[in-house]
N, C-alpha and C. Protein backbone atom coordinates (compact mmCIF):
# COMPACT_ATOMS: atom_id res chain seq x y z
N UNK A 1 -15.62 6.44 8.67
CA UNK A 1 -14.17 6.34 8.73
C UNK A 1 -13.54 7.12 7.59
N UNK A 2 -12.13 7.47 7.83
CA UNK A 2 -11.60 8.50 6.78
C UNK A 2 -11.05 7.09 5.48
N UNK A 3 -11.32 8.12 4.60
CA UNK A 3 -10.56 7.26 3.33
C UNK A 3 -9.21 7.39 3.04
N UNK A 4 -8.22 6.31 3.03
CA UNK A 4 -6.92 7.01 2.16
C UNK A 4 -7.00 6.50 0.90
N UNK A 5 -6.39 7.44 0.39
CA UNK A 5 -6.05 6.77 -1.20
C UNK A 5 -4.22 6.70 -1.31
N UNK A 6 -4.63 5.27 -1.43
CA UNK A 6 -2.87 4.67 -1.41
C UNK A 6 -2.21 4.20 -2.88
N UNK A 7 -1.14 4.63 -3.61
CA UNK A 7 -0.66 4.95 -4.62
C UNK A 7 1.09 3.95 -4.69
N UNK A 8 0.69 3.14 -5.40
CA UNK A 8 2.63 2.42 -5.43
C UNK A 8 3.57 3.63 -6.19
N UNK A 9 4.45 4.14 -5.26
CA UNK A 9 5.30 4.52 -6.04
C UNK A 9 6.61 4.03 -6.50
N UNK A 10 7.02 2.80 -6.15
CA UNK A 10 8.19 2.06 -6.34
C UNK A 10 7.78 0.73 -6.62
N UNK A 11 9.10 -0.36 -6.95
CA UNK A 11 8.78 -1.37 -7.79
C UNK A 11 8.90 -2.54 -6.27
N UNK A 12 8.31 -3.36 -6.85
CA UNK A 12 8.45 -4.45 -5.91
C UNK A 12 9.54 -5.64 -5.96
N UNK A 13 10.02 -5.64 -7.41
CA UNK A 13 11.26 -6.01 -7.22
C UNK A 13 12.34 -6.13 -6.28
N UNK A 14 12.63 -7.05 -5.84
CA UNK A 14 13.76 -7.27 -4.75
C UNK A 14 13.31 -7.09 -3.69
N UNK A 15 12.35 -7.10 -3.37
CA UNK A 15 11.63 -6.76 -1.90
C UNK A 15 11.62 -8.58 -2.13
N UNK A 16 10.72 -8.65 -0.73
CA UNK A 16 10.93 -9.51 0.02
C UNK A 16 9.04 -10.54 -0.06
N UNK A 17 8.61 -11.66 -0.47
CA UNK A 17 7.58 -12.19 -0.55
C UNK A 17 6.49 -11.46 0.32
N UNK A 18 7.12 -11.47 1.98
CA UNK A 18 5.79 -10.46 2.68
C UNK A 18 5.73 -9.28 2.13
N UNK A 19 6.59 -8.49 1.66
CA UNK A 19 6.12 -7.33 0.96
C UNK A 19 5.12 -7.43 0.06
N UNK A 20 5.65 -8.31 -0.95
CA UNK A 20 5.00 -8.49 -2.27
C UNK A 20 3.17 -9.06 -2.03
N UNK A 21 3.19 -9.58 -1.07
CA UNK A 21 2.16 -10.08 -0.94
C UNK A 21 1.13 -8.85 -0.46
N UNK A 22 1.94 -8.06 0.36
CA UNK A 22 1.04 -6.99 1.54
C UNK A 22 0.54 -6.15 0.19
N UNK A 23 1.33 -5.56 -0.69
CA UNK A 23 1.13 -5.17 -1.36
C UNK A 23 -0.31 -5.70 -2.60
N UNK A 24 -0.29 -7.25 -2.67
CA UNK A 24 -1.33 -7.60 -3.41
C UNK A 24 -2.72 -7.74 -2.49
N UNK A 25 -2.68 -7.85 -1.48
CA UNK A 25 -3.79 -7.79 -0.32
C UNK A 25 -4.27 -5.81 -0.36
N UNK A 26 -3.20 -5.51 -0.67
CA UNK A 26 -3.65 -3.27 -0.95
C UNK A 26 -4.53 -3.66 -2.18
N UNK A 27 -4.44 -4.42 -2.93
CA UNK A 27 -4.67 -3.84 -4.54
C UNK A 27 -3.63 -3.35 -5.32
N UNK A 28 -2.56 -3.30 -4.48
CA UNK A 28 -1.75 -3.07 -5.93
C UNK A 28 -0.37 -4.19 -6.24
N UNK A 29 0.48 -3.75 -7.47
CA UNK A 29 1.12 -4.16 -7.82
C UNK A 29 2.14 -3.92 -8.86
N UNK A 30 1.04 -2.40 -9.38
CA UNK A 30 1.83 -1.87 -10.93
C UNK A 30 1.92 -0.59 -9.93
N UNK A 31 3.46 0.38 -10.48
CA UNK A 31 3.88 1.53 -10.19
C UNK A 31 2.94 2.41 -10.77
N UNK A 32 2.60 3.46 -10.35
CA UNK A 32 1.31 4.10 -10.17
C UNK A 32 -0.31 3.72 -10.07
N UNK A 33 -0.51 2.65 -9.76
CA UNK A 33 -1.73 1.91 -9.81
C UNK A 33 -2.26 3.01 -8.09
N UNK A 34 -3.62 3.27 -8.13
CA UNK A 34 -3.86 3.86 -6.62
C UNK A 34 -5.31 2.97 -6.60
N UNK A 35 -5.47 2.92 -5.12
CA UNK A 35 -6.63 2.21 -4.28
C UNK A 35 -7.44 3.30 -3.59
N UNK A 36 -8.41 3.21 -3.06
CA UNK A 36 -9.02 3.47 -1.67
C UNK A 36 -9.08 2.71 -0.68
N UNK A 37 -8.49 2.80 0.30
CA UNK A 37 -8.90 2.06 1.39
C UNK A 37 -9.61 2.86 2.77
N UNK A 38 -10.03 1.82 3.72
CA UNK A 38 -10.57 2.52 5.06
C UNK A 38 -9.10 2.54 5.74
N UNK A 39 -9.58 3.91 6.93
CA UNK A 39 -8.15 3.90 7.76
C UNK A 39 -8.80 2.90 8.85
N UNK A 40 -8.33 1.71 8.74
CA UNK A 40 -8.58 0.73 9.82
C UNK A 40 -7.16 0.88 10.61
N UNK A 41 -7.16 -0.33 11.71
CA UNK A 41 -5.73 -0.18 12.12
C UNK A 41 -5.18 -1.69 11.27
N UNK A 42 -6.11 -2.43 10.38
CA UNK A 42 -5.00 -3.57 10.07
C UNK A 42 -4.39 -2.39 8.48
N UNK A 43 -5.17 -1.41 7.93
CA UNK A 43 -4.79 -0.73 6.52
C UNK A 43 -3.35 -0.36 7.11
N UNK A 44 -3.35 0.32 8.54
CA UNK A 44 -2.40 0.51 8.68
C UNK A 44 -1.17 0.32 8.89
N UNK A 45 -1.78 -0.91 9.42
CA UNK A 45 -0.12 -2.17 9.62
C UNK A 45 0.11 -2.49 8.38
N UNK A 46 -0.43 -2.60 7.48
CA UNK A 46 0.11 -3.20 6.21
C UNK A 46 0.66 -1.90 5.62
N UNK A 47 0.25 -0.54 6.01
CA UNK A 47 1.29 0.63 5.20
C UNK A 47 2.59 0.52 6.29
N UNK A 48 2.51 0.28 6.95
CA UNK A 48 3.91 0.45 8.12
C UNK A 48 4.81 -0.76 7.08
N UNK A 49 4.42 -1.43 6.74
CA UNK A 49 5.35 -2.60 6.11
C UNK A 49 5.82 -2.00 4.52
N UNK A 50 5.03 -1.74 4.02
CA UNK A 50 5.34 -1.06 2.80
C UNK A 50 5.47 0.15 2.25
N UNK A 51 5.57 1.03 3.66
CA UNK A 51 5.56 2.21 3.45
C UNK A 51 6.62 3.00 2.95
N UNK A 52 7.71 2.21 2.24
CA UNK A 52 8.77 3.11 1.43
C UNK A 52 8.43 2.95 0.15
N UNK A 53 7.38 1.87 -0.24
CA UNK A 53 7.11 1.56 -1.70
C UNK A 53 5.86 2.51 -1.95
N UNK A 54 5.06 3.05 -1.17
CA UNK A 54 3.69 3.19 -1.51
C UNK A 54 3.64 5.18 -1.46
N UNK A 55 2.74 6.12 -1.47
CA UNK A 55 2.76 7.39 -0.98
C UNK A 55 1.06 6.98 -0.35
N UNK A 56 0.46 7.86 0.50
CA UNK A 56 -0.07 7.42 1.35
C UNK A 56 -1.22 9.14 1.26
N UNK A 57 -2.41 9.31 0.76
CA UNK A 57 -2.93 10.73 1.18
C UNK A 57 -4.13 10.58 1.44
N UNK A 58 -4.18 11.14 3.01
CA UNK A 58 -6.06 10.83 3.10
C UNK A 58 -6.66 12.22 2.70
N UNK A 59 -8.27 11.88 2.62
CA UNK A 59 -9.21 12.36 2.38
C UNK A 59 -10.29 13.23 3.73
């Protein structure tokens, strides 16, 4: 499976608990913190939710 490497670029502030949470289920939480994840289809439902906070580049 392809890898992405997913990167917070915005704060989580004022977002909304499911955000905040989707976001701690990624691995992140600090603005520039980056992960690897698999491109599954649940990686992907959880970037569809947070995808104005995060930048997103596969491998």
């Amino acid at each position: 499976m392809t890898k992405l490497k997913i990167t917070q670029t915005r704060s989580q502030i004022g977002e909304t608990q499911k955000h905040r949470g989707t976001l701690r289920a990624l691995g992140l939480g600090k603005i520039g913190r980056s992960v690897e994840r698999e491109d599954t289809p649940e990686t992907l439902g959880m970037l569809r939710k947070v995808g104005h906070l995060v930048r997103v580049d596969g491998e």
